[in-house]
Protein backbone atom coordinates (compact mmCIF):
# COMPACT_ATOMS: atom_id res chain seq x y z
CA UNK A 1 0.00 0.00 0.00
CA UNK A 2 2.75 2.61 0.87
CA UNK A 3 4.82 1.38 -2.15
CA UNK A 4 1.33 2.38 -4.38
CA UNK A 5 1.42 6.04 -2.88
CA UNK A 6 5.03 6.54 -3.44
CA UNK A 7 4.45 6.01 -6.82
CA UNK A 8 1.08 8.08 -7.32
CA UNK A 9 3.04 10.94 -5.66
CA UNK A 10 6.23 10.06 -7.43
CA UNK A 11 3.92 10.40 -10.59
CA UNK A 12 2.08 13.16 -9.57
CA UNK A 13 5.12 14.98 -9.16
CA UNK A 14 6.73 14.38 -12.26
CA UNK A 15 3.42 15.36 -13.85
CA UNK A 16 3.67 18.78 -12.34
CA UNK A 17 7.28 19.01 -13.10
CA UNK A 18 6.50 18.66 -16.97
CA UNK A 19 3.46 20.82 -17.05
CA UNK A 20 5.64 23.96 -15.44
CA UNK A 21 8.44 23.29 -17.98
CA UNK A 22 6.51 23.27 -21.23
CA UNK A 23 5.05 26.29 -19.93
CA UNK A 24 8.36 28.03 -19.24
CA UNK A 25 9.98 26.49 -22.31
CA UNK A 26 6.53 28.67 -24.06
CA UNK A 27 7.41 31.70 -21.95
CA UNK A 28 11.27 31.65 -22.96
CA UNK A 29 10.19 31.43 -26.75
CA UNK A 30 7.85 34.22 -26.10
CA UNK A 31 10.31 36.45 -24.70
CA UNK A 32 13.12 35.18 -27.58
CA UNK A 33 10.38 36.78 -29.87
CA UNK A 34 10.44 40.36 -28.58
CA UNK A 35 12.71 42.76 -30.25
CA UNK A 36 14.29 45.42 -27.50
CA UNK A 37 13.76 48.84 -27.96
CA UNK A 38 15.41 51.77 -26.89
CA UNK A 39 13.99 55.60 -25.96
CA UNK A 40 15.34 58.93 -27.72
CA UNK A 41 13.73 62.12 -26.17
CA UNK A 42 11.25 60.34 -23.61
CA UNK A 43 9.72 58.36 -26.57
CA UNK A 44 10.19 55.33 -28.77
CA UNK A 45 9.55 55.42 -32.45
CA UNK A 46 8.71 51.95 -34.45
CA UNK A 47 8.14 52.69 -38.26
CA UNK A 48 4.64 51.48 -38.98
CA UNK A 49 6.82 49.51 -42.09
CA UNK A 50 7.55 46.75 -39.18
CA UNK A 51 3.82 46.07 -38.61
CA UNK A 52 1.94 46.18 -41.41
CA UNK A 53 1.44 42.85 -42.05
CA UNK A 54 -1.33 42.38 -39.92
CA UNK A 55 0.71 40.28 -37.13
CA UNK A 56 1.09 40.74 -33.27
CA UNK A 57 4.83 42.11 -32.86
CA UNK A 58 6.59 42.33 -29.51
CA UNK A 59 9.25 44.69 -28.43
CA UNK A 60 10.88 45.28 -25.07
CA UNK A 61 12.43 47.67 -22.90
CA UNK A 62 13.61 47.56 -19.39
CA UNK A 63 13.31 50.07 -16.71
CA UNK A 64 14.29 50.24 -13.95
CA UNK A 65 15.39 47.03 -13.89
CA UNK A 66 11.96 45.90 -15.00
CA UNK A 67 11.35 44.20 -18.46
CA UNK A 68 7.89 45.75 -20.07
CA UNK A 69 7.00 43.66 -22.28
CA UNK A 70 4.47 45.02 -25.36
CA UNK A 71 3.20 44.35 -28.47
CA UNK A 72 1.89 46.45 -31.73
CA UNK A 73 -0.65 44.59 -34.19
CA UNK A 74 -2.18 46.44 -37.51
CA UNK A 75 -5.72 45.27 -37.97
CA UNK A 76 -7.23 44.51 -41.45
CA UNK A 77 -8.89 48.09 -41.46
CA UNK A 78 -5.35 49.56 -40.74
CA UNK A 79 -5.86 50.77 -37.49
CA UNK A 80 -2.87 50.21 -34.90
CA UNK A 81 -3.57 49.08 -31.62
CA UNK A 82 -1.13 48.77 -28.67
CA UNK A 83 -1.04 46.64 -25.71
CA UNK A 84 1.52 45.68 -22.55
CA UNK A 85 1.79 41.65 -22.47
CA UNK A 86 -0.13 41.61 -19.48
CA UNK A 87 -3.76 40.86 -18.68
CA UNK A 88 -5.70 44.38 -17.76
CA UNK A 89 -8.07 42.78 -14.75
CA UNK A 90 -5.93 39.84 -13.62
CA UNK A 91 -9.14 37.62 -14.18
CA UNK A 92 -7.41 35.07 -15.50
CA UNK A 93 -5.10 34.31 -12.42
CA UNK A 94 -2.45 35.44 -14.00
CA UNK A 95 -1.76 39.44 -14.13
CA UNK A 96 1.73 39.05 -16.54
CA UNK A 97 -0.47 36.37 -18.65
CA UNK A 98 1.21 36.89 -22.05
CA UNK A 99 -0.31 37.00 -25.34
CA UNK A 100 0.05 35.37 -28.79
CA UNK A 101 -2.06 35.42 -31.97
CA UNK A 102 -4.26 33.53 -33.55
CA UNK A 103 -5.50 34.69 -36.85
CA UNK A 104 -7.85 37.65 -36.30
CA UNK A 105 -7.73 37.15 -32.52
CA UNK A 106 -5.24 37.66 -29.52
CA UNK A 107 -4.88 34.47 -27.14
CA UNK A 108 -3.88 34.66 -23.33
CA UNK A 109 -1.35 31.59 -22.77
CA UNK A 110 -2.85 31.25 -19.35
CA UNK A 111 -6.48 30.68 -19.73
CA UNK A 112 -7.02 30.82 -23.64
CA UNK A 113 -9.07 33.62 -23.92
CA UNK A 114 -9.69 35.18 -27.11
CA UNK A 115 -10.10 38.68 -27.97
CA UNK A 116 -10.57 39.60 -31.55
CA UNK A 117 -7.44 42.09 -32.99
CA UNK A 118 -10.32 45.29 -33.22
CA UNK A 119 -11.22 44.68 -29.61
CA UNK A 120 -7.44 44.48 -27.86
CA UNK A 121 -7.72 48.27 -27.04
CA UNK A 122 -11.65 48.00 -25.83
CA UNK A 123 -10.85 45.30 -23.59
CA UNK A 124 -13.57 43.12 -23.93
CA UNK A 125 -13.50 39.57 -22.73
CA UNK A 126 -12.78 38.14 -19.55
CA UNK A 127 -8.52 38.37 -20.02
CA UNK A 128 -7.78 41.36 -22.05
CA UNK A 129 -4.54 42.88 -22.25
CA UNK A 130 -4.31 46.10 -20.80
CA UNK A 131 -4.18 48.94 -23.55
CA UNK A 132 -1.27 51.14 -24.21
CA UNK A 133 -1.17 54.91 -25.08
CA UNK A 134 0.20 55.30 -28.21
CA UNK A 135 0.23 57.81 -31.35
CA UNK A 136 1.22 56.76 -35.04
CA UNK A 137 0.82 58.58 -38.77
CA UNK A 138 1.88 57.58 -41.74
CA UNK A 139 6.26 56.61 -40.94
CA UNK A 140 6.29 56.25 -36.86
CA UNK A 141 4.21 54.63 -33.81
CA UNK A 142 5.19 56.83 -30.74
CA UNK A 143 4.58 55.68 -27.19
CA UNK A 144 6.31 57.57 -24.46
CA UNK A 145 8.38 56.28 -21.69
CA UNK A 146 5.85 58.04 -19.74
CA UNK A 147 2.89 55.15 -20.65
CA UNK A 148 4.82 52.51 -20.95
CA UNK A 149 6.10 53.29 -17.11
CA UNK A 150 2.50 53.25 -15.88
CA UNK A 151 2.61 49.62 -17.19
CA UNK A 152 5.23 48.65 -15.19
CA UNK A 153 2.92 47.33 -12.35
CA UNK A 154 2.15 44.65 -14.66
CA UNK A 155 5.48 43.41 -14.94
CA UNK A 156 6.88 43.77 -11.62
């Protein structure tokens, strides 16, 4: 009998162990995706060249110490929309959540959510990312250091 519940623990345990490595083996190619950006004059300036082919693409920059972690995606109507990889409300369970795309829709890695690419900014569904300031025209998307500190709560 003992011998039986060694081994469901043993089991158990190595269950566990696998489930938190594919997970951080997902979350180390997520990061490994995310180009790092750097500020000039309080702001940061991505040409609109590097996103507008319709796909979720994530930049970086730390500080602080603090890795912020967000992403820029150009929806089908050509309308920009910014947002930290982090879940606005937390409803998920997981406040840094993380985010990646499928098709028309952005998907939290912790709970699967779905939020269509029009809606990221609106926040609508029960895991949204939380919605970053940003400005763009025809050349540039700007987003100052100033926004993208008041996202830092999500990654700290």
């Amino acid at each position: 009998m003992k011998s039986r519940t060694f081994v469901s623990i043993l089991i158990l345990v190595l269950v566990v162990l696998i489930i938190a490595g594919s997970y951080a083996t997902a979350e180390n190619e997520h990061d490994k995706k995310a180009q790092s950006v750097i500020a000039k004059n309080g702001k940061i300036k991505i040409p609109t060249g590097e996103i507008n082919d319709g796909k979720a693409h994530f930049y970086y920059i730390t500080l602080d110490s603090t890795k912020i972690v967000f992403f820029l995606l150009m929806d089908n109507d050509e309308v920009i929309h910014a947002a930290f990889d982090a879940c606005r409300s937390g409803s998920c369970g997981s406040p840094r959540s993380r985010y990646s795309q499928d098709g028309d829709y952005i998907v939290c890695y912790h709970c699967g959510d779905r939020v269509q690419e029009s809606q990221i900014t609106i926040g609508q569904g029960s895991c949204p990312p939380a919605s970053l300031d940003q400005t763009y025209g025809r050349f540039y998307v700007t987003i100052t250091l100033a926004d993208l500190e008041q996202g830092k709560r999500f990654f700290i």
